[in-house]
Protein backbone atom coordinates (compact mmCIF):
# COMPACT_ATOMS: atom_id res chain seq x y z
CA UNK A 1 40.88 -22.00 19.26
CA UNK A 2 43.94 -24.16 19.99
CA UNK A 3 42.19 -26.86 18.41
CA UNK A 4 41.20 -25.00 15.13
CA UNK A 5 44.72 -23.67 14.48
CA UNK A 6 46.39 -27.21 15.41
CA UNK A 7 44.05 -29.26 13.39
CA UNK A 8 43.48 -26.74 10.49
CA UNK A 9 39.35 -27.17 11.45
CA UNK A 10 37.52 -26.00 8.14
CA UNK A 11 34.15 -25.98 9.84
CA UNK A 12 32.56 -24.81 13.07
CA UNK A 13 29.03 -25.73 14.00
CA UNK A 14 28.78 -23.37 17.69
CA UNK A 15 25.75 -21.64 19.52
CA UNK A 16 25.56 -18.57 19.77
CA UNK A 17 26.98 -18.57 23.06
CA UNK A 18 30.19 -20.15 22.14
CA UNK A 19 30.76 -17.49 19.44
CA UNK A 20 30.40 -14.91 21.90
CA UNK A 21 32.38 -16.15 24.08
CA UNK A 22 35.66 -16.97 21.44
CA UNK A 23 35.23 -13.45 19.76
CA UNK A 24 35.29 -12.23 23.27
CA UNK A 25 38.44 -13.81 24.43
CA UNK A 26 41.11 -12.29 25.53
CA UNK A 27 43.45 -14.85 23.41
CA UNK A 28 41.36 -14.29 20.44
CA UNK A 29 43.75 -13.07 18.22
CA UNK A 30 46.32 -14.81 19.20
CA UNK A 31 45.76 -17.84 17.31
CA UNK A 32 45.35 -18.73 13.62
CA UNK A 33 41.89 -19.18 12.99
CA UNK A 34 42.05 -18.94 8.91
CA UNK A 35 41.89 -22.82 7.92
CA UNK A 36 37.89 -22.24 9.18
CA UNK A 37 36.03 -21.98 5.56
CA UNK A 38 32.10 -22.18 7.30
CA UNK A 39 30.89 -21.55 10.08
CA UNK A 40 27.09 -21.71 11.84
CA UNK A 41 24.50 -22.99 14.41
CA UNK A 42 21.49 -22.71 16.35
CA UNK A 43 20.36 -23.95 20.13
CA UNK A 44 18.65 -19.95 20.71
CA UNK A 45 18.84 -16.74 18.57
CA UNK A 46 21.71 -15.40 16.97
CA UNK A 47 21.09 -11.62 17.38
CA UNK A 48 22.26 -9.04 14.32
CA UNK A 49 24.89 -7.93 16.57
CA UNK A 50 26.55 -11.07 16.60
CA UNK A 51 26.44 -12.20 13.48
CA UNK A 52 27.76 -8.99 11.82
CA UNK A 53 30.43 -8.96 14.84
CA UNK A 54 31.33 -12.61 13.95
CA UNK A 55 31.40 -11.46 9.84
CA UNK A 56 33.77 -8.72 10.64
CA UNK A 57 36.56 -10.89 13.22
CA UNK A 58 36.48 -13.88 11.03
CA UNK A 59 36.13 -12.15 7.35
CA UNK A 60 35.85 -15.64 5.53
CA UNK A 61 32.69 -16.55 7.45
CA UNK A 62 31.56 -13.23 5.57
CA UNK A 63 29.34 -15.52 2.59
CA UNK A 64 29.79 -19.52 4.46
CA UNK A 65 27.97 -18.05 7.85
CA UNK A 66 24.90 -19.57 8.72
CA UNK A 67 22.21 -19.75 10.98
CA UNK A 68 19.45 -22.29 11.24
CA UNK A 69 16.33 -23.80 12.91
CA UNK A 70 15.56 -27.11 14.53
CA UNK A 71 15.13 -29.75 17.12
CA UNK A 72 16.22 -33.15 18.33
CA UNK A 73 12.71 -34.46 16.89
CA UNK A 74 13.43 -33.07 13.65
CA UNK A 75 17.13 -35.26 13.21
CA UNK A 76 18.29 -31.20 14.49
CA UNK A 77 17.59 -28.89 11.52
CA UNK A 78 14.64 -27.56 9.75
CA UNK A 79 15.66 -24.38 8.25
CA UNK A 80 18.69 -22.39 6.86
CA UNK A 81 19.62 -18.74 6.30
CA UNK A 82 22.84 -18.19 4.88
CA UNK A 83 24.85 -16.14 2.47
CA UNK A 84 23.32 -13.01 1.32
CA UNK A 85 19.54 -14.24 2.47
CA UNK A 86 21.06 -13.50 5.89
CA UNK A 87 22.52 -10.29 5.34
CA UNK A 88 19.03 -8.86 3.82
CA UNK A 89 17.04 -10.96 6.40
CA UNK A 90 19.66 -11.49 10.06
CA UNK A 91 16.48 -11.87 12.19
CA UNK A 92 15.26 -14.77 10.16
CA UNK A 93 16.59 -18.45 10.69
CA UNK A 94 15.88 -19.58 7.12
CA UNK A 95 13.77 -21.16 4.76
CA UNK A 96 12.80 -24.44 4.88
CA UNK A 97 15.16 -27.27 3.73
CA UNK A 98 13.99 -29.42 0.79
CA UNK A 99 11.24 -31.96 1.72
CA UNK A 100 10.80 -30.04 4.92
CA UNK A 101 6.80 -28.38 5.13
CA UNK A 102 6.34 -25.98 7.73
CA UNK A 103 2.76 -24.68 9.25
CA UNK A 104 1.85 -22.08 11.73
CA UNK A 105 -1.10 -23.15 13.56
CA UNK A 106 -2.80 -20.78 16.49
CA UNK A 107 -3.91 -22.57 19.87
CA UNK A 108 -6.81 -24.43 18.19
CA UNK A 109 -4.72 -26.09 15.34
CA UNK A 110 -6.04 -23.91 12.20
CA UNK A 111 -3.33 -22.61 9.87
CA UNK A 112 -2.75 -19.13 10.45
CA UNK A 113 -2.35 -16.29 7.47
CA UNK A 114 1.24 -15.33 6.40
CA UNK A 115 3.04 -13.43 9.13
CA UNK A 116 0.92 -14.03 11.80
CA UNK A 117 2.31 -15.56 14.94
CA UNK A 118 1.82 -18.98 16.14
CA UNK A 119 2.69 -22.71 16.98
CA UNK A 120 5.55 -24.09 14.49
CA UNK A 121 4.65 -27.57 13.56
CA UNK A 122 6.87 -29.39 10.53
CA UNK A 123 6.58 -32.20 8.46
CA UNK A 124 8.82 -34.14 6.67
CA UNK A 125 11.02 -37.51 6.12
CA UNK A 126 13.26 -36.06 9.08
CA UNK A 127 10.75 -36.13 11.66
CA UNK A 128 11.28 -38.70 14.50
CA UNK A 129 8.88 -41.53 14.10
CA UNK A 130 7.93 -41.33 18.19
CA UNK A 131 9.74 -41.02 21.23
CA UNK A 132 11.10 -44.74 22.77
CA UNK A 133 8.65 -46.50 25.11
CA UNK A 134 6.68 -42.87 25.62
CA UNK A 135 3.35 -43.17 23.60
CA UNK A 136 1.44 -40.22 25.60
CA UNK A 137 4.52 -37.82 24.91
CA UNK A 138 4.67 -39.85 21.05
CA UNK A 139 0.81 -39.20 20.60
CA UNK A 140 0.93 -35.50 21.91
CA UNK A 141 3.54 -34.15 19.43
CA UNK A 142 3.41 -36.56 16.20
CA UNK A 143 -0.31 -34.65 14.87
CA UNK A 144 -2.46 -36.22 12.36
CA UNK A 145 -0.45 -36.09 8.71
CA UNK A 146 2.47 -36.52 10.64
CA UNK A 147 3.29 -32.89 11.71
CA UNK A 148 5.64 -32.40 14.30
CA UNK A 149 3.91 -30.42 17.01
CA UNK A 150 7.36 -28.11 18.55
CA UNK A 151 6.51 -26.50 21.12
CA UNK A 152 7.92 -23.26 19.92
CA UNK A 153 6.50 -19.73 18.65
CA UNK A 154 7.14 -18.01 15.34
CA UNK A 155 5.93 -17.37 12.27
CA UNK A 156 6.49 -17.16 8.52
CA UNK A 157 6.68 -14.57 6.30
CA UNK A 158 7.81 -14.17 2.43
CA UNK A 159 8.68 -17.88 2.43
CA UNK A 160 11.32 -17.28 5.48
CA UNK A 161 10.90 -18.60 9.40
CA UNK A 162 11.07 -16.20 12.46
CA UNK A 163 11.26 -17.60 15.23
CA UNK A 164 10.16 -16.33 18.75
CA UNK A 165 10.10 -17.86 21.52
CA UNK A 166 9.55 -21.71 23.30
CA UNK A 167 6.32 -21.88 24.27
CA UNK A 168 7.09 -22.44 27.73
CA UNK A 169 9.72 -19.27 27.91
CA UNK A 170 6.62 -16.81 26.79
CA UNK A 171 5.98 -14.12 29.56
CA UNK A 172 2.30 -13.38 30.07
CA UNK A 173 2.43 -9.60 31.58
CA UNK A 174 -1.00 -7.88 32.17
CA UNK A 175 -2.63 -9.60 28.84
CA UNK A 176 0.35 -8.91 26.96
CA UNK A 177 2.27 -11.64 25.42
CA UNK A 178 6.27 -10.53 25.27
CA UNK A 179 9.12 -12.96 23.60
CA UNK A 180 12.22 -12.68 26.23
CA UNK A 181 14.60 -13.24 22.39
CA UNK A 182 13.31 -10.07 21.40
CA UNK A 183 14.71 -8.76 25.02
CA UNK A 184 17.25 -10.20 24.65
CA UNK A 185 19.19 -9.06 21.69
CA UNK A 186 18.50 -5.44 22.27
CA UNK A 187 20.97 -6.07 25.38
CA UNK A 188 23.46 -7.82 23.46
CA UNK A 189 23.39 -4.77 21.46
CA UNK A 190 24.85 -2.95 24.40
CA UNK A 191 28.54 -2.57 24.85
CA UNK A 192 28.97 -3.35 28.65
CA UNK A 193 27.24 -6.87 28.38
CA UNK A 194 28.38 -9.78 27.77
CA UNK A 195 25.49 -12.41 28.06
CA UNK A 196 22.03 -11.56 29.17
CA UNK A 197 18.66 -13.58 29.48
CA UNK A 198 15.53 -12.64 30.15
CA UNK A 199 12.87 -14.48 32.41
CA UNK A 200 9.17 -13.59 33.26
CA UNK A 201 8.74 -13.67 37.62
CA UNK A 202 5.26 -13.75 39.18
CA UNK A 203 3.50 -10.85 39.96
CA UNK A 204 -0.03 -10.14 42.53
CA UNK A 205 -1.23 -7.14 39.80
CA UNK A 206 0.18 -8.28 36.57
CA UNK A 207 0.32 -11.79 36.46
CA UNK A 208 4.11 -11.75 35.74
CA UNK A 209 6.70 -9.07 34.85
CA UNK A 210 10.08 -8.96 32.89
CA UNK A 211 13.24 -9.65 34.97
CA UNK A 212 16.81 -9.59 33.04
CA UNK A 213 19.93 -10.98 34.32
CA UNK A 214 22.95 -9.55 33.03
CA UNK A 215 26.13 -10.70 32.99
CA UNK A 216 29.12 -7.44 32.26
CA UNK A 217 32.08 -8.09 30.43
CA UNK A 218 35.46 -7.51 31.76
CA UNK A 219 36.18 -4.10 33.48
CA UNK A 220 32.96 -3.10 32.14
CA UNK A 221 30.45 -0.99 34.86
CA UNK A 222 26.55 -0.39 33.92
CA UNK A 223 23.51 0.53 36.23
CA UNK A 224 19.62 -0.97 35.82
CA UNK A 225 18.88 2.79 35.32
CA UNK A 226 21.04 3.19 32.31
CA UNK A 227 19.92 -0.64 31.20
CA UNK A 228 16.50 0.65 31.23
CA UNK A 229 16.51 3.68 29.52
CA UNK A 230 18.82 1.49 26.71
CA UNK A 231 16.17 -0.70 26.25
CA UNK A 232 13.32 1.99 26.52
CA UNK A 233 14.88 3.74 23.29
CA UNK A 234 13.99 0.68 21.56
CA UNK A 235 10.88 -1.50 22.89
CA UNK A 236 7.10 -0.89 24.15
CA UNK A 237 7.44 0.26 27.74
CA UNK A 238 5.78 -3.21 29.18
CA UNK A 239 8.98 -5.07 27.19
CA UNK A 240 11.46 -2.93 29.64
CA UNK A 241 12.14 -5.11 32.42
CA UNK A 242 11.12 -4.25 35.69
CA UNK A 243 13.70 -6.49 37.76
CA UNK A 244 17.25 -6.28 37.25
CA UNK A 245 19.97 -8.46 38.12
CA UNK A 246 23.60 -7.70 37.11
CA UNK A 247 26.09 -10.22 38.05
CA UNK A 248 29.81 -11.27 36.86
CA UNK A 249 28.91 -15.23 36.94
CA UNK A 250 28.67 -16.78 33.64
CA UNK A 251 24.93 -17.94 33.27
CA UNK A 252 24.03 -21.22 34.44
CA UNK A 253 23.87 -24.08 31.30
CA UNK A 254 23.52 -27.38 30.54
CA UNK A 255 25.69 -29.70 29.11
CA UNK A 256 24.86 -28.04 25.42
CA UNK A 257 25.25 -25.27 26.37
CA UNK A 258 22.04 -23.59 26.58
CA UNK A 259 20.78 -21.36 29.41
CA UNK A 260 18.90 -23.09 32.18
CA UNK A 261 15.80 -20.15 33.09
CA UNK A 262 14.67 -22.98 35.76
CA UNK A 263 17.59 -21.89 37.85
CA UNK A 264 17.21 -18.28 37.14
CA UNK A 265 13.79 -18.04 38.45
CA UNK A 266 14.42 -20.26 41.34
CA UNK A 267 12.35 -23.59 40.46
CA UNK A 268 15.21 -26.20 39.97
CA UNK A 269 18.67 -26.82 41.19
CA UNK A 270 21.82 -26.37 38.88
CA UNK A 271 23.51 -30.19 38.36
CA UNK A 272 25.74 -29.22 36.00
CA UNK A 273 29.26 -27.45 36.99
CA UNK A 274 30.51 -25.34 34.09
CA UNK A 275 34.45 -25.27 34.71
CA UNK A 276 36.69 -22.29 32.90
């Protein structure tokens, strides 16, 4: 914020994270934030909540805020939602930028109908030719045509993206197939949290079940049992998790920010030291 107001920043690219976190502040408004003009980003979901929240502190993001969709392989963005597409459509991370294609595929590669869940793959000039000296890991995600296999879940509906989940991050409980973002933002949406995600742990009977770690804001005091019943009032009863943990330590990340689930269900070792 010091940096915005000294430099008179006109632009912000953050993840959703780092918005929380600055709206959050305690020094918020203590600085002058009005030289930003735009404002957007990506890295994981930007949940309603936060995007109207971000609209309402910083009232000139209200038509420049923007939320997109995209990956390293892609040269970082894909899609775009901004303006009023994203206050009729906040779930959605955008429509596909000129001389982008996108397909949904299902596990055997055919093109799913419109709406229907599945593997994003893209195509377009943006798309990495291959990954340096790797031609298994090239061969595996540049298909025929040149679509970029990405190794993440969503689908697309009225010309707009949704996105899910990473492949990798889907929870598998009992033959059901639950997205952790969709977890996730309904406990955004509650007033005692400040960051929460959502993991699938193994299980003898079901395979795996839904754990959420929850980290409270400031002089802020919830229970799993309340937490439960929150997120009852809104999702199928096998989307409640069954595992709570409710901490005060700020989520371990990487470098960029994003949440490290390795660490939260105990496979890897944190390397990374976030400092305040």
């Amino acid at each position: 914020m010091s940096l915005i107001e000294k430099e008179q920043v006109t632009h912000w690219s953050f993840t959703p994270t780092m918005l929380h976190r600055l709206l959050l502040h305690p020094e918020f408004g203590s600085y002058n934030l009005s030289s930003l003009r735009s404002g957007g980003g990506g890295g994981s979901t930007f949940s309603p909540a936060l995007i109207s929240s971000a609209k309402e502190s910083l009232p000139q993001l209200r038509t420049t805020f923007g939320v997109g969709y995209g990956l390293t392989e892609c040269t970082a963005l894909a899609t775009l939602n901004s303006g009023a597409e994203l206050d009729l459509f906040p779930t959605a991370v955008g429509r596909p930028l000129p001389t982008v294609e996108i397909e949904i595929r299902d596990e055997s590669g055919v093109v799913v109908a419109d709406g229907v869940e599945g593997d994003i793959h893209l195509r377009g000039p943006n798309i990495m030719l291959g990954y340096w000296n790797k031609p298994d890991e090239t061969a595996a995600a540049i298909l025929e045509g040149r679509w970029l296999r990405t190794g993440d879940v969503g689908r697309f509906e009225g010309g707009r993206l949704y996105l899910a989940s990473r492949r990798h991050d889907l929870i598998l409980r009992g033959g059901e197939n639950i997205y952790p973002a969709e977890i996730e933002q309904r406990l955004e949406a509650h007033p005692a949290i400040m960051e929460v995600c959502v993991v699938g742990v193994a299980d003898n009977e079901l395979g795996q079940i839904v754990k959420a770690v929850c980290v409270l804001k400031d002089d802020e005091n919830v229970d799993a049992a309340e937490l439960t019943l929150w997120c009852s009032e809104a999702l199928a009863y096998f989307k409640v998790p069954a595992q709570w943990e409710i901490r005060r330590e700020p989520l371990p990340r990487n470098a960029t920010g994003k949440v490290v689930k390795a660490v939260l269900t105990e496979q890897t070792d944190l390397h990374f030291i976030e400092e305040d």
